[in-house]
C-alpha atoms as a PDB file:
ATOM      1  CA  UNK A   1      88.358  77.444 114.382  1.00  0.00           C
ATOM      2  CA  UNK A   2      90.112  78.578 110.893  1.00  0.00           C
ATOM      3  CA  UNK A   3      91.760  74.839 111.252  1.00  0.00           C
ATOM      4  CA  UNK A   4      88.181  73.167 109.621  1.00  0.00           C
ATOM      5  CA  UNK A   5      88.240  76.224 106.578  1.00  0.00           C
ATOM      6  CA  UNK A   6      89.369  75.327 103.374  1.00  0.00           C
ATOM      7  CA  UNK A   7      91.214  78.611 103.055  1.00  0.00           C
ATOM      8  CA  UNK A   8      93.518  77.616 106.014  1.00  0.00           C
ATOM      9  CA  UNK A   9      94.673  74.208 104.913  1.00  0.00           C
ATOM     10  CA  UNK A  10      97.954  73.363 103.773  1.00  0.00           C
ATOM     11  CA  UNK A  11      97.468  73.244 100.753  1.00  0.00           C
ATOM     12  CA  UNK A  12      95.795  76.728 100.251  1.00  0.00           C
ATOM     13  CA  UNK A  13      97.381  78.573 103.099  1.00  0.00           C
ATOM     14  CA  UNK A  14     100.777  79.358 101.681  1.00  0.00           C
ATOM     15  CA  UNK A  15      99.185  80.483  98.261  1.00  0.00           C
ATOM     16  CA  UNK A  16      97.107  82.572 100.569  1.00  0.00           C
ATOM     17  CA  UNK A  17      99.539  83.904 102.570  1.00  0.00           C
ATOM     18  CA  UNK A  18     100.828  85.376  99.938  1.00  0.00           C
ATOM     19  CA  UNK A  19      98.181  88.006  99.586  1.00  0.00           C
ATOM     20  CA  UNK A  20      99.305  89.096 103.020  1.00  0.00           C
ATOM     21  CA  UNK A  21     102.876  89.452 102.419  1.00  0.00           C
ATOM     22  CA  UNK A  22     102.141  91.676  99.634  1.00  0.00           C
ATOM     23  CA  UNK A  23     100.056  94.038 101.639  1.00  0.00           C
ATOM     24  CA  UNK A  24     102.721  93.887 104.344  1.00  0.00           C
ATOM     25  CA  UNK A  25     104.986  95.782 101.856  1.00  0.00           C
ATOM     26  CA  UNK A  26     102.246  99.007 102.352  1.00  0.00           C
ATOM     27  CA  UNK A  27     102.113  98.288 105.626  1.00  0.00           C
ATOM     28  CA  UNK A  28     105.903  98.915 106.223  1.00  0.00           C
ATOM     29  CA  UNK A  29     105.507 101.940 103.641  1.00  0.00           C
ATOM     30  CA  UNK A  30     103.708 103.630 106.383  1.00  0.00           C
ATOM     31  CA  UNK A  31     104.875 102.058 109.492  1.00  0.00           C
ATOM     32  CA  UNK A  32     101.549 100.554 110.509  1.00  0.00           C
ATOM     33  CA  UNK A  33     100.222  97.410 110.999  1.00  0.00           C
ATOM     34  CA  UNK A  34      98.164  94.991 108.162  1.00  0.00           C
ATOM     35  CA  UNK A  35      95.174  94.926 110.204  1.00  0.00           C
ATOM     36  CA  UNK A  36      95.423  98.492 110.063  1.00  0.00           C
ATOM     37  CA  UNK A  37      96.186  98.418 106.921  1.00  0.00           C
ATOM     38  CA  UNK A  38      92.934  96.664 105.857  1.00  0.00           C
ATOM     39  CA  UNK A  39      90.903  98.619 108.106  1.00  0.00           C
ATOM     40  CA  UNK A  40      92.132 101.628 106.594  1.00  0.00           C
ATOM     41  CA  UNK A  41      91.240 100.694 102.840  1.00  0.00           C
ATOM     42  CA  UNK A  42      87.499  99.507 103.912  1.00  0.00           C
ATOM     43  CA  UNK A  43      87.475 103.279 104.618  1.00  0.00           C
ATOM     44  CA  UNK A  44      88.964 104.401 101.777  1.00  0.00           C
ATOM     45  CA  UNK A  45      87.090 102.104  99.943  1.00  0.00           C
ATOM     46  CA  UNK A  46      83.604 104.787 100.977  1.00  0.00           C
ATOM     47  CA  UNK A  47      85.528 107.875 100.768  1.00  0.00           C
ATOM     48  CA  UNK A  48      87.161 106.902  96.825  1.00  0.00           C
ATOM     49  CA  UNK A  49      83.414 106.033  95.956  1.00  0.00           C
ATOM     50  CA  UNK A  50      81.596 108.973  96.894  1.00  0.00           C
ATOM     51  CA  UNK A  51      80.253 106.628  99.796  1.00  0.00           C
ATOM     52  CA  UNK A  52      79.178 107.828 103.341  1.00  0.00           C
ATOM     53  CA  UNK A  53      82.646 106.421 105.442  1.00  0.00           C
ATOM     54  CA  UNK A  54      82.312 102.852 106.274  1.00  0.00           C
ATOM     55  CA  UNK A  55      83.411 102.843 110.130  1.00  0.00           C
ATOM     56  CA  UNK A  56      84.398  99.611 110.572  1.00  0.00           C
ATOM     57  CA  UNK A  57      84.415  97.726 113.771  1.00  0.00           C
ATOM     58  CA  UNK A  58      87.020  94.847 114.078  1.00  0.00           C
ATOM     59  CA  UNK A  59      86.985  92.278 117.274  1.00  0.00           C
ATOM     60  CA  UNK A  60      89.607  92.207 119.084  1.00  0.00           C
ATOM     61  CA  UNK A  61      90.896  89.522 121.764  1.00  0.00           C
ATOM     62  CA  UNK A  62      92.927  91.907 124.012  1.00  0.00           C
ATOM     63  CA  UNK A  63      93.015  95.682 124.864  1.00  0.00           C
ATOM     64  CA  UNK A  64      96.245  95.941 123.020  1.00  0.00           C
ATOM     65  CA  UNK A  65      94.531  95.052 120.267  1.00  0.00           C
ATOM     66  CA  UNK A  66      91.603  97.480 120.585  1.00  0.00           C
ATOM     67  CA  UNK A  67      94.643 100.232 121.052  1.00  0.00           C
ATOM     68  CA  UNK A  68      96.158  99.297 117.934  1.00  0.00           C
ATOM     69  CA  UNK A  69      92.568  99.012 115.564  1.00  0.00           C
ATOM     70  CA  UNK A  70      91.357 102.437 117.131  1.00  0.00           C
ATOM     71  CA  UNK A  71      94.617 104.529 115.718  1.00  0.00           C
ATOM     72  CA  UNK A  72      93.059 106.389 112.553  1.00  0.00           C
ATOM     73  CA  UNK A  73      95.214 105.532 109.605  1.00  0.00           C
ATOM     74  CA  UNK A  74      94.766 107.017 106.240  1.00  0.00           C
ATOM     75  CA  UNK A  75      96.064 105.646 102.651  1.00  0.00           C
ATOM     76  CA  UNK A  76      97.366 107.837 100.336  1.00  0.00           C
ATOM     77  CA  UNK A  77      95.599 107.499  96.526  1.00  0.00           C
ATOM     78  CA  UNK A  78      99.227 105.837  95.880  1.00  0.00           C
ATOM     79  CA  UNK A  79      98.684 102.791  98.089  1.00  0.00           C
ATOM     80  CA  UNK A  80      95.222 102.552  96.838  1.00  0.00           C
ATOM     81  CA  UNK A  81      95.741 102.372  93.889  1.00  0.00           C
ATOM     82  CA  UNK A  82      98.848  99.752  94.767  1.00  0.00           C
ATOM     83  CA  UNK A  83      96.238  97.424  96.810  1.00  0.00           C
ATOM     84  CA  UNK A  84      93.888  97.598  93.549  1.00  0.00           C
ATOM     85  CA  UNK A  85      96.810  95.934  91.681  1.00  0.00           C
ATOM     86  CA  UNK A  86      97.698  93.400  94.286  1.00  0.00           C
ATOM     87  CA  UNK A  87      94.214  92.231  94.781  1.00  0.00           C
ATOM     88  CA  UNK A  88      93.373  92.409  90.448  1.00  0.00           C
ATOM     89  CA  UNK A  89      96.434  89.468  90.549  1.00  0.00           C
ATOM     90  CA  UNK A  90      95.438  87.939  93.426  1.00  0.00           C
ATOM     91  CA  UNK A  91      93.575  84.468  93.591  1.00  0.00           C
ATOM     92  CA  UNK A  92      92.002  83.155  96.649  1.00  0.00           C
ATOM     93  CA  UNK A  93      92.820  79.628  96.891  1.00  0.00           C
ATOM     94  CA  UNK A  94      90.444  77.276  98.845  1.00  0.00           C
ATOM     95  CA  UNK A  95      86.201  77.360  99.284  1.00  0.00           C
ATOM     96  CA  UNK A  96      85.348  79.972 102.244  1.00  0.00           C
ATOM     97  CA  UNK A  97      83.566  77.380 104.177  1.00  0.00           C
ATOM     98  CA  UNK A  98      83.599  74.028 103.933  1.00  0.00           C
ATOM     99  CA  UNK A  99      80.845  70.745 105.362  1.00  0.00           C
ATOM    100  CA  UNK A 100      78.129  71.835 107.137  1.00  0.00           C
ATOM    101  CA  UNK A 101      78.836  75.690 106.918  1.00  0.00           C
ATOM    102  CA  UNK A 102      78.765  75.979 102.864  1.00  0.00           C
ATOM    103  CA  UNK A 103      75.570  74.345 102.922  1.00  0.00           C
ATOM    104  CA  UNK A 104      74.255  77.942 103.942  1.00  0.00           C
ATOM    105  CA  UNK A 105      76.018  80.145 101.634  1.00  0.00           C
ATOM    106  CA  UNK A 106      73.606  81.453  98.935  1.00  0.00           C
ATOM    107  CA  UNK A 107      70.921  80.678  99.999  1.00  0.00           C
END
C-alpha cells in the first residue's frame, strides 16, 4: 500500500527516513523500540500539556507486535524536549496522499 504514497517514493523516502534515524538515537538511549518510542511521546504529548493521557492504540500484524506496543514506556522531559528539536528541523518531503486519495483531504 505505502508503494502509491508520495511520502514513500524514491525520491522522498531517504529524506524521510531520515526523521527516523534520528529518533532511533532516543530509542537506543532507552533501549526500546521507535514504535515505542512514538507511542510513548503521543502520551507525553497529553501529560506535558495538562491534557487527559492520550491512550493510543496502534495495529499491529502479529502478537509479537501487540507484546512489544503494550510495554508502558515513559520519556524523560530530556528526550522530549530532544524530539521537539528533531521534529522543529525536520521537513517532510512528499504530499501525504497522492491521485484519487488527496482529492479528499480538506474537505
Amino acid at each position: 500500500m505505502r508503494r502509491h504514497f508520495p511520502r514513500f517514493q524514491p525520491e522522498n523516502l531517504d529524506e524521510n527516513l531520515k526523521l527516523s534515524k534520528a529518533v532511533e538515537v532516543i530509542a537506543k538511549r532507552n533501549n526500546v523500540t521507535l514504535a515505542q518510542v512514538a507511542l510513548a511521546w503521543i502520551r507525553g504529548m497529553s501529560r506535558r500539556n495538562g491534557l487527559p493521557e492520550i491512550i493510543p492504540i496502534p495495529g499491529s500484524s502479529t502478537e509479537a507486535r501487540v507484546l512489544e506496543n503494550s510495554q508502558h514506556v515513559t520519556l524523560t522531559e530530556g528526550d522530549m524536549k530532544d524530539l521537539d528539536i528533531i521534529l522543529s528541523k525536520f521537513e517532510v518531503k512528499g504530499d501525504r496522499y497522492g491521485g484519487h486519495g488527496a482529492a479528499f483531504m480538506n474537505g
